[in-house]
N, C-alpha and C. Protein backbone atom coordinates (compact mmCIF):
# COMPACT_ATOMS: atom_id res chain seq x y z
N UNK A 1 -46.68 34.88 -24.63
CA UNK A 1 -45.66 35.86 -24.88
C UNK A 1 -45.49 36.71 -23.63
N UNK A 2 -44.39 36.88 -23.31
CA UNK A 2 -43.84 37.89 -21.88
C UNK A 2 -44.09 38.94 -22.58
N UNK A 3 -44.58 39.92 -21.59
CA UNK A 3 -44.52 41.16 -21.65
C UNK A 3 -43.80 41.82 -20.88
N UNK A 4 -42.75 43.06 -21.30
CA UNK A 4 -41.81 43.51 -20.29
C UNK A 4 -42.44 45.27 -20.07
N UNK A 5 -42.15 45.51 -19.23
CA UNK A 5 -42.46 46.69 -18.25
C UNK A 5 -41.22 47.32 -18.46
N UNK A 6 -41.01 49.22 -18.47
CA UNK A 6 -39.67 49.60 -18.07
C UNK A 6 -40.02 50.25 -17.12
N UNK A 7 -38.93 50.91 -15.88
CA UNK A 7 -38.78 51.72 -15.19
C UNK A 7 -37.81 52.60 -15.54
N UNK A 8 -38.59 54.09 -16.06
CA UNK A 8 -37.96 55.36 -16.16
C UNK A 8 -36.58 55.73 -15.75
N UNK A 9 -37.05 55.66 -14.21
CA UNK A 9 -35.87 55.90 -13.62
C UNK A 9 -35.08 55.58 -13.14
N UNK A 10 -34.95 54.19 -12.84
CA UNK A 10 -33.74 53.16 -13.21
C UNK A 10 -33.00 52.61 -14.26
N UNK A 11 -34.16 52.65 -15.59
CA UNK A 11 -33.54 52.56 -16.92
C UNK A 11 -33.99 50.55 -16.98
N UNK A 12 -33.93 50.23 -15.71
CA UNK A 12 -34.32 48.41 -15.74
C UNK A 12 -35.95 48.31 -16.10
N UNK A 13 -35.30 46.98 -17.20
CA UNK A 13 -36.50 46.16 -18.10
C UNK A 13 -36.97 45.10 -17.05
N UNK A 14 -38.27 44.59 -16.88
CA UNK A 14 -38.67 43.71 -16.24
C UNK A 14 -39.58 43.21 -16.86
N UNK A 15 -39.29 41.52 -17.23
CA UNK A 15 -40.66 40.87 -17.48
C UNK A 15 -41.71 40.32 -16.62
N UNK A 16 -42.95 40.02 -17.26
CA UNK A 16 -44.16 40.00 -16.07
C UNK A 16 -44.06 39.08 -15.08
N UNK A 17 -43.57 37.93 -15.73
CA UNK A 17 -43.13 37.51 -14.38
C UNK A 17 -41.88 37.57 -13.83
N UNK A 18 -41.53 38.81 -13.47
CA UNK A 18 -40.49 39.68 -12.74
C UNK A 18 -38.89 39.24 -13.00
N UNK A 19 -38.57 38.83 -14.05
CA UNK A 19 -37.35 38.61 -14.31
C UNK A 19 -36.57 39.81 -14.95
N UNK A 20 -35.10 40.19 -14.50
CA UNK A 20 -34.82 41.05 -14.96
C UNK A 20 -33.59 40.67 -16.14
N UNK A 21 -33.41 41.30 -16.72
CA UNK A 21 -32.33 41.46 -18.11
C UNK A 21 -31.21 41.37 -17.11
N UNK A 22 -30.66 42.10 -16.12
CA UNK A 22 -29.37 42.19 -15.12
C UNK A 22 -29.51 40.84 -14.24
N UNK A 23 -30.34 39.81 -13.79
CA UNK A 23 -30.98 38.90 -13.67
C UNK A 23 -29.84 37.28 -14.54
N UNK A 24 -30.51 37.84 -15.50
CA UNK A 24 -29.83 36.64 -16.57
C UNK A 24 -28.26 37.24 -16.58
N UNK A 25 -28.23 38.61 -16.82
CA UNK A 25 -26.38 38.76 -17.72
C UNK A 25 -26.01 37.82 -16.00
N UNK A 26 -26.30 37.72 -14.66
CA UNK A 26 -25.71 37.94 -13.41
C UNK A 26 -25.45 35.92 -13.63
N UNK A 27 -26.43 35.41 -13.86
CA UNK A 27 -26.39 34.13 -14.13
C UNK A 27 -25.62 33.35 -14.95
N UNK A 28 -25.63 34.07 -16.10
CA UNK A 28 -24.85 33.67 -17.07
C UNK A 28 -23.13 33.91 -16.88
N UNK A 29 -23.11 34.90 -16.28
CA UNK A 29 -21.26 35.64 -15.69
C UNK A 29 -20.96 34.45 -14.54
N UNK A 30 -21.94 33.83 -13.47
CA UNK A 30 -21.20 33.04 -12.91
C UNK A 30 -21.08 31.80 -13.44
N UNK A 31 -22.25 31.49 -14.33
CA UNK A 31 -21.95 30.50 -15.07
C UNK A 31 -20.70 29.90 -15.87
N UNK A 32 -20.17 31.16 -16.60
CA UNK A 32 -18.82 30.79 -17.35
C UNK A 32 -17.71 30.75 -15.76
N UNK A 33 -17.82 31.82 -14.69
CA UNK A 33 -16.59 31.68 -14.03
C UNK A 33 -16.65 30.35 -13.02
N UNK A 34 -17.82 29.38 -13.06
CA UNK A 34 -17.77 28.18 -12.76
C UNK A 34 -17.38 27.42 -13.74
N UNK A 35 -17.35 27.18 -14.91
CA UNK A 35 -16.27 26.28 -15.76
C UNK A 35 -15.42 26.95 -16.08
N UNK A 36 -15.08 28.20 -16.17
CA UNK A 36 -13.41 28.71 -16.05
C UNK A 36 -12.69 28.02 -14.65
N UNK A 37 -13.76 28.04 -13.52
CA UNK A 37 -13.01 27.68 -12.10
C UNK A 37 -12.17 26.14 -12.62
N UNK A 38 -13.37 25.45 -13.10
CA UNK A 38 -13.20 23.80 -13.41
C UNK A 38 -12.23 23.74 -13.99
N UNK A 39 -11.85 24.50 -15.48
CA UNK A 39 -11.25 24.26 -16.31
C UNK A 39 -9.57 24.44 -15.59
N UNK A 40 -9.59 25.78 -14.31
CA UNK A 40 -8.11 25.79 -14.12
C UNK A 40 -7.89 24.83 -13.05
N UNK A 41 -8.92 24.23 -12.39
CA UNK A 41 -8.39 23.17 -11.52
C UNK A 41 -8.13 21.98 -11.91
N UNK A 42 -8.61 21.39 -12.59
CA UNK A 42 -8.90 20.50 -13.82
C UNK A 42 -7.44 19.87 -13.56
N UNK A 43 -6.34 20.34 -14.73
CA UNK A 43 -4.99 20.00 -14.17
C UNK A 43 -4.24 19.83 -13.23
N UNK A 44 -4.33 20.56 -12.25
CA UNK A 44 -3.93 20.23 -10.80
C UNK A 44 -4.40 19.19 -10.15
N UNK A 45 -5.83 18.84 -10.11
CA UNK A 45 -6.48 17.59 -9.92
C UNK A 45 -5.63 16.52 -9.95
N UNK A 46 -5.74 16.55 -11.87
CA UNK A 46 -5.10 15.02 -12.86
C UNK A 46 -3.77 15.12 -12.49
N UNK A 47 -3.04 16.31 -12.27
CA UNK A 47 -1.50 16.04 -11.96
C UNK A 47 -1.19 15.34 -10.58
N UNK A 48 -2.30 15.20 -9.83
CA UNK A 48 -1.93 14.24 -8.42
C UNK A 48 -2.33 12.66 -8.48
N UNK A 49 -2.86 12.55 -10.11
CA UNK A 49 -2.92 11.02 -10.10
C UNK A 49 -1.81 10.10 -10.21
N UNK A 50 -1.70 8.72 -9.93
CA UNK A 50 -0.18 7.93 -10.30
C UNK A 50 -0.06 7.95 -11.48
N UNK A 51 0.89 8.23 -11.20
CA UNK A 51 1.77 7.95 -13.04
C UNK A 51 1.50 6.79 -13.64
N UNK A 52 1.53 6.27 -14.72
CA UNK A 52 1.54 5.05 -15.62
C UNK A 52 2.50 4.05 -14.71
N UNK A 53 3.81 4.77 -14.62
CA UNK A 53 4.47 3.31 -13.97
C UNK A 53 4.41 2.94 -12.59
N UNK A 54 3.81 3.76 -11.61
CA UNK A 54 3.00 3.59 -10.75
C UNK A 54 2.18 2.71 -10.63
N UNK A 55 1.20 2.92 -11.50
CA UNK A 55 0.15 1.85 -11.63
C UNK A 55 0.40 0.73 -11.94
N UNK A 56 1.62 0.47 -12.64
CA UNK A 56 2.21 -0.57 -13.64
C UNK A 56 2.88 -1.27 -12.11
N UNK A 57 2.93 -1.00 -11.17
CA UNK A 57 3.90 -1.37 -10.11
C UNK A 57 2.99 -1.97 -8.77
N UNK A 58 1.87 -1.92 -9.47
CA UNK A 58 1.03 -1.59 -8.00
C UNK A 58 0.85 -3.55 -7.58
N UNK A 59 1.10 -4.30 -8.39
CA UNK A 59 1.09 -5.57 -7.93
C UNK A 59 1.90 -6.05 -8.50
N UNK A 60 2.19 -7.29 -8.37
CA UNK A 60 3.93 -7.96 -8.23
C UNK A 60 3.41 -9.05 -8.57
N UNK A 61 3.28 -10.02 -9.99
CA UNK A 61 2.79 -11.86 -9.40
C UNK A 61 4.49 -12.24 -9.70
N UNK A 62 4.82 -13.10 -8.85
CA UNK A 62 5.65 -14.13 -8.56
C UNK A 62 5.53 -15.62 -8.50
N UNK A 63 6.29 -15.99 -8.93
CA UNK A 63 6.35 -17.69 -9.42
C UNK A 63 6.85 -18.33 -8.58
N UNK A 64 6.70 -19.12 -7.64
CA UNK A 64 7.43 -20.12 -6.73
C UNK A 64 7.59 -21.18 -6.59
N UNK A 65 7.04 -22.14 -7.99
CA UNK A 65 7.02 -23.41 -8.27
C UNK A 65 8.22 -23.69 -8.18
N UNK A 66 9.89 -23.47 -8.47
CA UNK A 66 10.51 -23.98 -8.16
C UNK A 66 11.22 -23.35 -6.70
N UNK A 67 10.54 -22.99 -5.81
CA UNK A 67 11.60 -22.08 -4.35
C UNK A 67 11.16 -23.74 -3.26
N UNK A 68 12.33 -24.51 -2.82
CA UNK A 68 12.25 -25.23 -2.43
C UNK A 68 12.59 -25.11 -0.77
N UNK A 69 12.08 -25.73 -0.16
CA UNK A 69 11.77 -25.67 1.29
C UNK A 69 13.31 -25.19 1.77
N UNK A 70 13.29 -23.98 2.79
CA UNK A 70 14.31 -23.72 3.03
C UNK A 70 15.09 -22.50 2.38
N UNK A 71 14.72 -22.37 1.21
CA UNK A 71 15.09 -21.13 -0.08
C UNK A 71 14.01 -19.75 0.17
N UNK A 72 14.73 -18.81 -0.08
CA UNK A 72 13.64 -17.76 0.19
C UNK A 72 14.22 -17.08 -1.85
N UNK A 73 13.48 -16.21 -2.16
CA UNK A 73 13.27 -15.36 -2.86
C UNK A 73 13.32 -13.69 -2.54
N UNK A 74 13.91 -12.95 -3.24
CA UNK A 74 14.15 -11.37 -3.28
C UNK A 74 13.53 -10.59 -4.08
N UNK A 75 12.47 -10.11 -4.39
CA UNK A 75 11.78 -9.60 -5.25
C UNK A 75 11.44 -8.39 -5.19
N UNK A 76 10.52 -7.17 -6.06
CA UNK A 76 10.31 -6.34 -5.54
C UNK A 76 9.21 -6.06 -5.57
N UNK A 77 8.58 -4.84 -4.61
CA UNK A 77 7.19 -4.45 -4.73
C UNK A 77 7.23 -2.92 -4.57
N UNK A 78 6.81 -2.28 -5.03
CA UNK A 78 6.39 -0.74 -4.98
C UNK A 78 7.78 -0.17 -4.78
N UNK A 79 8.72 -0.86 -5.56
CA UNK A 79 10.43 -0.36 -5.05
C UNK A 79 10.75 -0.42 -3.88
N UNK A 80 10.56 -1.65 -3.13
CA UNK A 80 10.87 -1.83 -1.92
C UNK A 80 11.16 -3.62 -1.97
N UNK A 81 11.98 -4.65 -1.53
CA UNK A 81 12.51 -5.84 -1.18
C UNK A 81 11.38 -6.77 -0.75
N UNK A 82 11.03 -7.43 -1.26
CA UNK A 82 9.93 -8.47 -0.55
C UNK A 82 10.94 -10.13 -0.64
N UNK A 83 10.81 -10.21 0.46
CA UNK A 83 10.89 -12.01 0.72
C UNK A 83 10.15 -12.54 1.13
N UNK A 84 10.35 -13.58 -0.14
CA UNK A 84 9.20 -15.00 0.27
C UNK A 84 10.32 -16.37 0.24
N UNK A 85 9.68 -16.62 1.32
CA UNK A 85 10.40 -17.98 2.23
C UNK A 85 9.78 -19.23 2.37
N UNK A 86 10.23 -20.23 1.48
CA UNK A 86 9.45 -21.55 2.09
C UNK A 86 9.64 -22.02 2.99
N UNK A 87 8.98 -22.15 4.18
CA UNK A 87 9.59 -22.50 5.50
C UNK A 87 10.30 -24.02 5.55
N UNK A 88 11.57 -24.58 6.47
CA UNK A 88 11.04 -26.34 6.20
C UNK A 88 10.00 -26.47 7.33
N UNK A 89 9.82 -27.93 7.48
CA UNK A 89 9.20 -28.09 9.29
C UNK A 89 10.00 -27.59 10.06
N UNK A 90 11.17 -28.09 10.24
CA UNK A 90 11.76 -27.55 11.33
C UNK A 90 11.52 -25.59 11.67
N UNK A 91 11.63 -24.71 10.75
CA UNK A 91 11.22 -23.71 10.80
C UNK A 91 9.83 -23.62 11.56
N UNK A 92 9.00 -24.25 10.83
CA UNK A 92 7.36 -23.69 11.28
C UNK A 92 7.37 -24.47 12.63
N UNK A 93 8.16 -25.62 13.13
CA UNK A 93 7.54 -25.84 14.40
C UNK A 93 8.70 -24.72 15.49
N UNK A 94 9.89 -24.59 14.97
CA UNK A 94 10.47 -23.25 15.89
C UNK A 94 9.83 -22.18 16.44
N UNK A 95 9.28 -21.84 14.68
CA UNK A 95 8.14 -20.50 15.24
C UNK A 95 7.03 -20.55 16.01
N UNK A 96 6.13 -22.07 15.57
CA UNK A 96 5.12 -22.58 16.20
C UNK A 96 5.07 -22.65 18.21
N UNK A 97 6.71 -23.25 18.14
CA UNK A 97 6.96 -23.34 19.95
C UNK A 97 7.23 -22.08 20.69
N UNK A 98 7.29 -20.81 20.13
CA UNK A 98 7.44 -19.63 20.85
C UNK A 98 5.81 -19.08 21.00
N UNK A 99 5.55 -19.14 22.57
CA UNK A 99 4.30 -18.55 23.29
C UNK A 99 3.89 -17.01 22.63
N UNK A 100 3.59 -16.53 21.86
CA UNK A 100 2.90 -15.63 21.30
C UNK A 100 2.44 -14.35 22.63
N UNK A 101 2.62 -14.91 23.46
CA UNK A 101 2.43 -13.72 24.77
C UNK A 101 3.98 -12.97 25.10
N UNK A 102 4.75 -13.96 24.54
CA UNK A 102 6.14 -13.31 24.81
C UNK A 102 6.74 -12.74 24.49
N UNK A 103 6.54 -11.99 22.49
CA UNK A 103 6.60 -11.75 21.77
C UNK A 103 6.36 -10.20 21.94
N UNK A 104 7.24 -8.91 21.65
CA UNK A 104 6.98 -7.87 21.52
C UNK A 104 5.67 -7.43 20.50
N UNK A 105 5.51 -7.97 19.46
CA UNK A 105 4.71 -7.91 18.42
C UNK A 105 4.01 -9.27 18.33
N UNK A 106 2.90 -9.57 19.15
CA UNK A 106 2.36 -10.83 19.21
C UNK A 106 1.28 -11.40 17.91
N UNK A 107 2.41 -12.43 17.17
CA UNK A 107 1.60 -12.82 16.00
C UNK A 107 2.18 -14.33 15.77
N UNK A 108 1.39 -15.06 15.41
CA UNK A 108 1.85 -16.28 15.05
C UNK A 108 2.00 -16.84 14.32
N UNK A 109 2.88 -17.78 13.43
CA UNK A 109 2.60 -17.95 12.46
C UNK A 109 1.46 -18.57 11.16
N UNK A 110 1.13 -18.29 11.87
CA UNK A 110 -0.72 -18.68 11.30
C UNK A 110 -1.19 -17.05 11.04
N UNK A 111 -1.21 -16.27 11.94
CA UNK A 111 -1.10 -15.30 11.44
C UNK A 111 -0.22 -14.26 10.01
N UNK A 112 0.85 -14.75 10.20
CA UNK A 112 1.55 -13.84 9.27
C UNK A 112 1.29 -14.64 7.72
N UNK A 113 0.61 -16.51 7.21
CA UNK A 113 0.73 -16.55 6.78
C UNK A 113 -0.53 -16.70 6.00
N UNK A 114 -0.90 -17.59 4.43
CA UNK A 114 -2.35 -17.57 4.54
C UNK A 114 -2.57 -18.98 4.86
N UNK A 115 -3.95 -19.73 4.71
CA UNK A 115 -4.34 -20.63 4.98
C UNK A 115 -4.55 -21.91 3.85
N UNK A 116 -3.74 -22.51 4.23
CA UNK A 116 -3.18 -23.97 3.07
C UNK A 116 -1.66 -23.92 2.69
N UNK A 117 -1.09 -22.73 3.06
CA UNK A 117 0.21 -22.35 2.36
C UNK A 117 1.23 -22.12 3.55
N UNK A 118 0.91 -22.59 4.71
CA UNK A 118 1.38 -21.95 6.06
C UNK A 118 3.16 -22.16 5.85
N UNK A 119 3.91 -22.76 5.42
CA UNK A 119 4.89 -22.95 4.62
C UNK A 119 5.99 -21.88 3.68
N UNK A 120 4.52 -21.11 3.32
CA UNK A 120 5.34 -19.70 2.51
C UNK A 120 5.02 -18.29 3.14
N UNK A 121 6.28 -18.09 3.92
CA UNK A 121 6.18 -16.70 4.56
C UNK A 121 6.48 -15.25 3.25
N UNK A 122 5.38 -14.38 3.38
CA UNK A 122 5.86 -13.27 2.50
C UNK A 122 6.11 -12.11 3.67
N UNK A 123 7.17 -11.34 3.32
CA UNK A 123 7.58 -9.82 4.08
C UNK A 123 8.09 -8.76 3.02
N UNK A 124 7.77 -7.99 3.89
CA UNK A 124 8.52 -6.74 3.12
C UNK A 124 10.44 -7.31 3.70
N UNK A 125 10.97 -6.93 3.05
CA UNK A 125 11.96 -6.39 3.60
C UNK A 125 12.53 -5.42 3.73
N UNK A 126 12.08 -4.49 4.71
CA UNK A 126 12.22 -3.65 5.14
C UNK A 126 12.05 -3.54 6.84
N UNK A 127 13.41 -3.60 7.34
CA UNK A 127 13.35 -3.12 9.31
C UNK A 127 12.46 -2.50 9.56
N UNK A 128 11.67 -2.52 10.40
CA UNK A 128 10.16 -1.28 10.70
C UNK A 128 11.23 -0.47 12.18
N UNK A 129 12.52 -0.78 12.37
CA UNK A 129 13.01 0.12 13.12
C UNK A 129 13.53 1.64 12.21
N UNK A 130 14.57 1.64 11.32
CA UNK A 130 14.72 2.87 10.52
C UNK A 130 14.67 2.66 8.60
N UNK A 131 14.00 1.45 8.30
CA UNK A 131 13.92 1.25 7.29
C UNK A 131 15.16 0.67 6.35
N UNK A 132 16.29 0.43 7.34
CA UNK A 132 17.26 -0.78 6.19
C UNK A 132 16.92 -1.98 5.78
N UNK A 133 17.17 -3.10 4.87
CA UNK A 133 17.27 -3.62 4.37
C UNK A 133 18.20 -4.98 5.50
N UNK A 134 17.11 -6.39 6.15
CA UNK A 134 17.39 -7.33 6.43
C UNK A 134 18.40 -7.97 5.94
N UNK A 135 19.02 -8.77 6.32
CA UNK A 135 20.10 -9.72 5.85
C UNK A 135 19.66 -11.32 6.52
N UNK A 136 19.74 -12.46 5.62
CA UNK A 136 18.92 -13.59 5.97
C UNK A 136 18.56 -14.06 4.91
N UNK A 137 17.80 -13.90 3.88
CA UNK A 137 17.19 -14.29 2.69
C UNK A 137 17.79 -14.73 1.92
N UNK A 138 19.40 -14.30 1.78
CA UNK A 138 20.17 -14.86 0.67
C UNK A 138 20.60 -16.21 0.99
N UNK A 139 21.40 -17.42 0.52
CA UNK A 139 21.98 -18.51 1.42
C UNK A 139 23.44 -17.59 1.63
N UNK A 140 23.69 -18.17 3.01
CA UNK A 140 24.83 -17.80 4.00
C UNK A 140 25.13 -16.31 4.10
N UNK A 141 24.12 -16.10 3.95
CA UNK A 141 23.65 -14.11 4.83
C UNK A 141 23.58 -14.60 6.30
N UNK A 142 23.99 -13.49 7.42
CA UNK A 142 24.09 -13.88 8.37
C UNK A 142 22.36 -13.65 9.01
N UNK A 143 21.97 -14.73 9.39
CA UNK A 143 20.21 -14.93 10.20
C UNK A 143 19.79 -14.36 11.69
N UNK A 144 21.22 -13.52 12.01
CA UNK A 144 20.94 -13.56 13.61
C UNK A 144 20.95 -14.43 14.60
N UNK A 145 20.43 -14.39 15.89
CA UNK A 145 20.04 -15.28 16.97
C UNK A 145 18.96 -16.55 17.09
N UNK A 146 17.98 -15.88 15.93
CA UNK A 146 16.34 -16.95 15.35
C UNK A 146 16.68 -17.20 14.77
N UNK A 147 17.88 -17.10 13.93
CA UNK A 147 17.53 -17.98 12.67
C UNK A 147 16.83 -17.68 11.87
N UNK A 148 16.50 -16.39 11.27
CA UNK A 148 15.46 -15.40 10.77
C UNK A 148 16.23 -14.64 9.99
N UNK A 149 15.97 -13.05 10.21
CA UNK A 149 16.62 -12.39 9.37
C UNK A 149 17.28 -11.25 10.92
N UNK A 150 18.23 -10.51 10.47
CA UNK A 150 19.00 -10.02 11.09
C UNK A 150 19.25 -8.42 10.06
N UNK A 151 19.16 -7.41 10.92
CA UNK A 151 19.41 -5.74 10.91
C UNK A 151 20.28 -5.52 10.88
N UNK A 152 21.31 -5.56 9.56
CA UNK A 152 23.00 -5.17 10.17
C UNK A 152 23.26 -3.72 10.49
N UNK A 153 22.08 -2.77 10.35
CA UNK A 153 21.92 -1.08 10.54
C UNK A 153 22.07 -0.99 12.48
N UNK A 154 21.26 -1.73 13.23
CA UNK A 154 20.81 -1.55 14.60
C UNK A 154 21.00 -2.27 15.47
N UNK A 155 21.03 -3.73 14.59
CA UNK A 155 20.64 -4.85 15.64
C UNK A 155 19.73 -5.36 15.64
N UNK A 156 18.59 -5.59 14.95
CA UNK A 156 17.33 -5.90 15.20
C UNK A 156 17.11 -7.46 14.84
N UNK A 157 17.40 -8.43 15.67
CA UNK A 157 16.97 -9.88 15.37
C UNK A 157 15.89 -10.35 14.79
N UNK A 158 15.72 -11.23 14.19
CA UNK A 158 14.08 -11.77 13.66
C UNK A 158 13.82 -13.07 13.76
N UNK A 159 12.82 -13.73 14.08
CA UNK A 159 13.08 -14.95 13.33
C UNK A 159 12.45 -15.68 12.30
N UNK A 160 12.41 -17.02 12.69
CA UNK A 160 12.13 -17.55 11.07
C UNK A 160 10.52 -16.66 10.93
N UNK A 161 10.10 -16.70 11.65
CA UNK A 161 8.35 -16.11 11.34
C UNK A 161 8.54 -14.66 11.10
N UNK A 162 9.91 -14.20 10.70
CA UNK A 162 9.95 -12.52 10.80
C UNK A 162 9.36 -11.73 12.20
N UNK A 163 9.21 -12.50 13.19
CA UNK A 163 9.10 -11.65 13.92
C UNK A 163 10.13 -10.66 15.14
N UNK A 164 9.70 -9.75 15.24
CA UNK A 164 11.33 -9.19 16.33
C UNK A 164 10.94 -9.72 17.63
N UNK A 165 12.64 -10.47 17.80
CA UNK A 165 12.98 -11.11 18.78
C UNK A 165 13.72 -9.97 19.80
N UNK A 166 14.75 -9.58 19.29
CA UNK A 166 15.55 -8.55 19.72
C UNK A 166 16.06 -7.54 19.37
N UNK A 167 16.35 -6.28 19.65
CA UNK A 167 16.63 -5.10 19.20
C UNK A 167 16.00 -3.52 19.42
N UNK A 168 15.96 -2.94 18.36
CA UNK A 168 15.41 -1.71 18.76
C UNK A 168 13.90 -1.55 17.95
N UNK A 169 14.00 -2.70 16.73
CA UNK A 169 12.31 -2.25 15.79
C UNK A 169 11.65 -3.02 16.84
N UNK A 170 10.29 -2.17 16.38
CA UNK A 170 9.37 -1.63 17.60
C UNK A 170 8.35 -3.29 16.86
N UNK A 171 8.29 -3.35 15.75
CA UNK A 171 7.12 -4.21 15.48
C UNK A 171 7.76 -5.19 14.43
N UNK A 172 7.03 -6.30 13.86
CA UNK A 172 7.20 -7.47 12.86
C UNK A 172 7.42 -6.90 11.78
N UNK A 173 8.21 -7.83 10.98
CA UNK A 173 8.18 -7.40 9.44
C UNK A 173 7.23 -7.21 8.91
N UNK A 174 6.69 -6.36 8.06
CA UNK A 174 5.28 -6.25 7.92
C UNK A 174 5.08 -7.26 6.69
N UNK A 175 4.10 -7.45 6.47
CA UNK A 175 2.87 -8.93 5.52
C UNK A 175 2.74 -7.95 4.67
N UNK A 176 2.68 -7.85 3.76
CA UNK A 176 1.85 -6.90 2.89
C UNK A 176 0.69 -8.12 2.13
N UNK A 177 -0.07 -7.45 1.40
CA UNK A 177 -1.48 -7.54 0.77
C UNK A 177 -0.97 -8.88 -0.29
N UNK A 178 -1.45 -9.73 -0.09
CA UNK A 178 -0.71 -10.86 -1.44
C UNK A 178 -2.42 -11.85 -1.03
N UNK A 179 -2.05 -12.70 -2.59
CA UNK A 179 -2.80 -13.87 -2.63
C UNK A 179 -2.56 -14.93 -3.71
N UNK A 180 -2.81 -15.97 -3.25
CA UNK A 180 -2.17 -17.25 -4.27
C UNK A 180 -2.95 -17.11 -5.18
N UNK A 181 -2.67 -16.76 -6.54
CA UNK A 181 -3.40 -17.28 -7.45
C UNK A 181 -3.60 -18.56 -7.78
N UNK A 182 -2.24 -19.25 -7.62
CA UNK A 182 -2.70 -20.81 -7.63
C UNK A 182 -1.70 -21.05 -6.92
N UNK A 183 -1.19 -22.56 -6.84
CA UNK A 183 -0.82 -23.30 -5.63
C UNK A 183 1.05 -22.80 -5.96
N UNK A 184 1.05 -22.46 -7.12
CA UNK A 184 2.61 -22.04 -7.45
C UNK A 184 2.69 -19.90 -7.72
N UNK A 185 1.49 -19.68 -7.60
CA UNK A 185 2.01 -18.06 -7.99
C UNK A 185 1.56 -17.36 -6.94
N UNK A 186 1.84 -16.35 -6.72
CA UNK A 186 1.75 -15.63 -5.31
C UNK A 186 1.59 -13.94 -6.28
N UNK A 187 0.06 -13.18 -5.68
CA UNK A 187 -0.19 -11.78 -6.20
C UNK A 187 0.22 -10.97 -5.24
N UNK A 188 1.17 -10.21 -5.22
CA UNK A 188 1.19 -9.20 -3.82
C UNK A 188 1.03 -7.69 -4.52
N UNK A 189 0.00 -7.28 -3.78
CA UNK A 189 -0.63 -6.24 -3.82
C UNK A 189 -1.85 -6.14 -4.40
């Protein structure tokens, strides 16, 4: 059993082993204004998470069992244009014969694509010069100079490998995050 001590003339209780009554109320007061703190940040937190359809958006699977050599696809991802392109040969050896040193944005097509599938190019479509929207993907959209896709905003040439040939964007169409689930579906994102 504690035994408590008073002091007269302070009016403070102290138990023997020196704990005071002003001690605990001091503990207990920051105690609640640390889960009052929690409780008002709490919401502000959760209000910076994605929304439901956010999340609902965050990957894209696509079907390409029937996109036949030569045909591209228009799809979307995170509200933004993705094309996927079956290359023919003639495409992949075009892209294949341009020296990769010559290239403003040096990538090849082995690079931009994955491995077994070298055939199906995926891009955003989106110019990485001011963000319009390529022309190329549809049949008899105009392809530019490569034979690719073409910037009707700037000028910005592409070719079949999406890469910039000519113009003012600074870099390649960008690849985004994808993977075959199987030999006909494609996961991007």
């Amino acid at each position: 059993m504690a035994t408590t001590t008073g002091n007269p003339e302070t009016g403070e209780t102290t138990t023997k082993d020196g704990v005071r009554r002003r001690d605990f109320i001091e503990i207990a007061a920051v105690s609640v204004a640390g889960v009052g703190g929690l409780v008002m940040v709490y919401p502000l937190v959760s209000q910076m998470a994605p929304s439901a359809d956010v999340l609902a958006a965050s990957t894209t699977e696509l079907d390409i069992s029937t996109l036949e050599a030569g045909q591209a696809i228009v799809t979307e991802f995170r509200k933004q244009p993705v094309f996927v392109r079956r290359l023919t040969q003639a495409e992949i050896d075009e892209a294949n014969a341009v020296p990769t040193g010559s290239l403003r944005d040096a990538e090849s097509l082995e690079d931009r694509t994955q491995p077994g599938h070298e055939d199906v190019l995926v891009v955003m479509g989106v110019c990485t010069h001011l963000g319009c929207v390529p022309l190329g993907a549809v049949t008899g959209e105009n392809k530019g100079e490569y034979n690719g896709y073409f910037c009707p905003c700037h000028g910005s040439h592409y070719d079949t490998a999406a890469r910039i040939r000519k113009g003012p964007a600074p870099t390649n169409l960008l690849v985004p995050d994808y993977t075959f689930a199987s030999d006909t579906t494609i996961v991007i994102g």
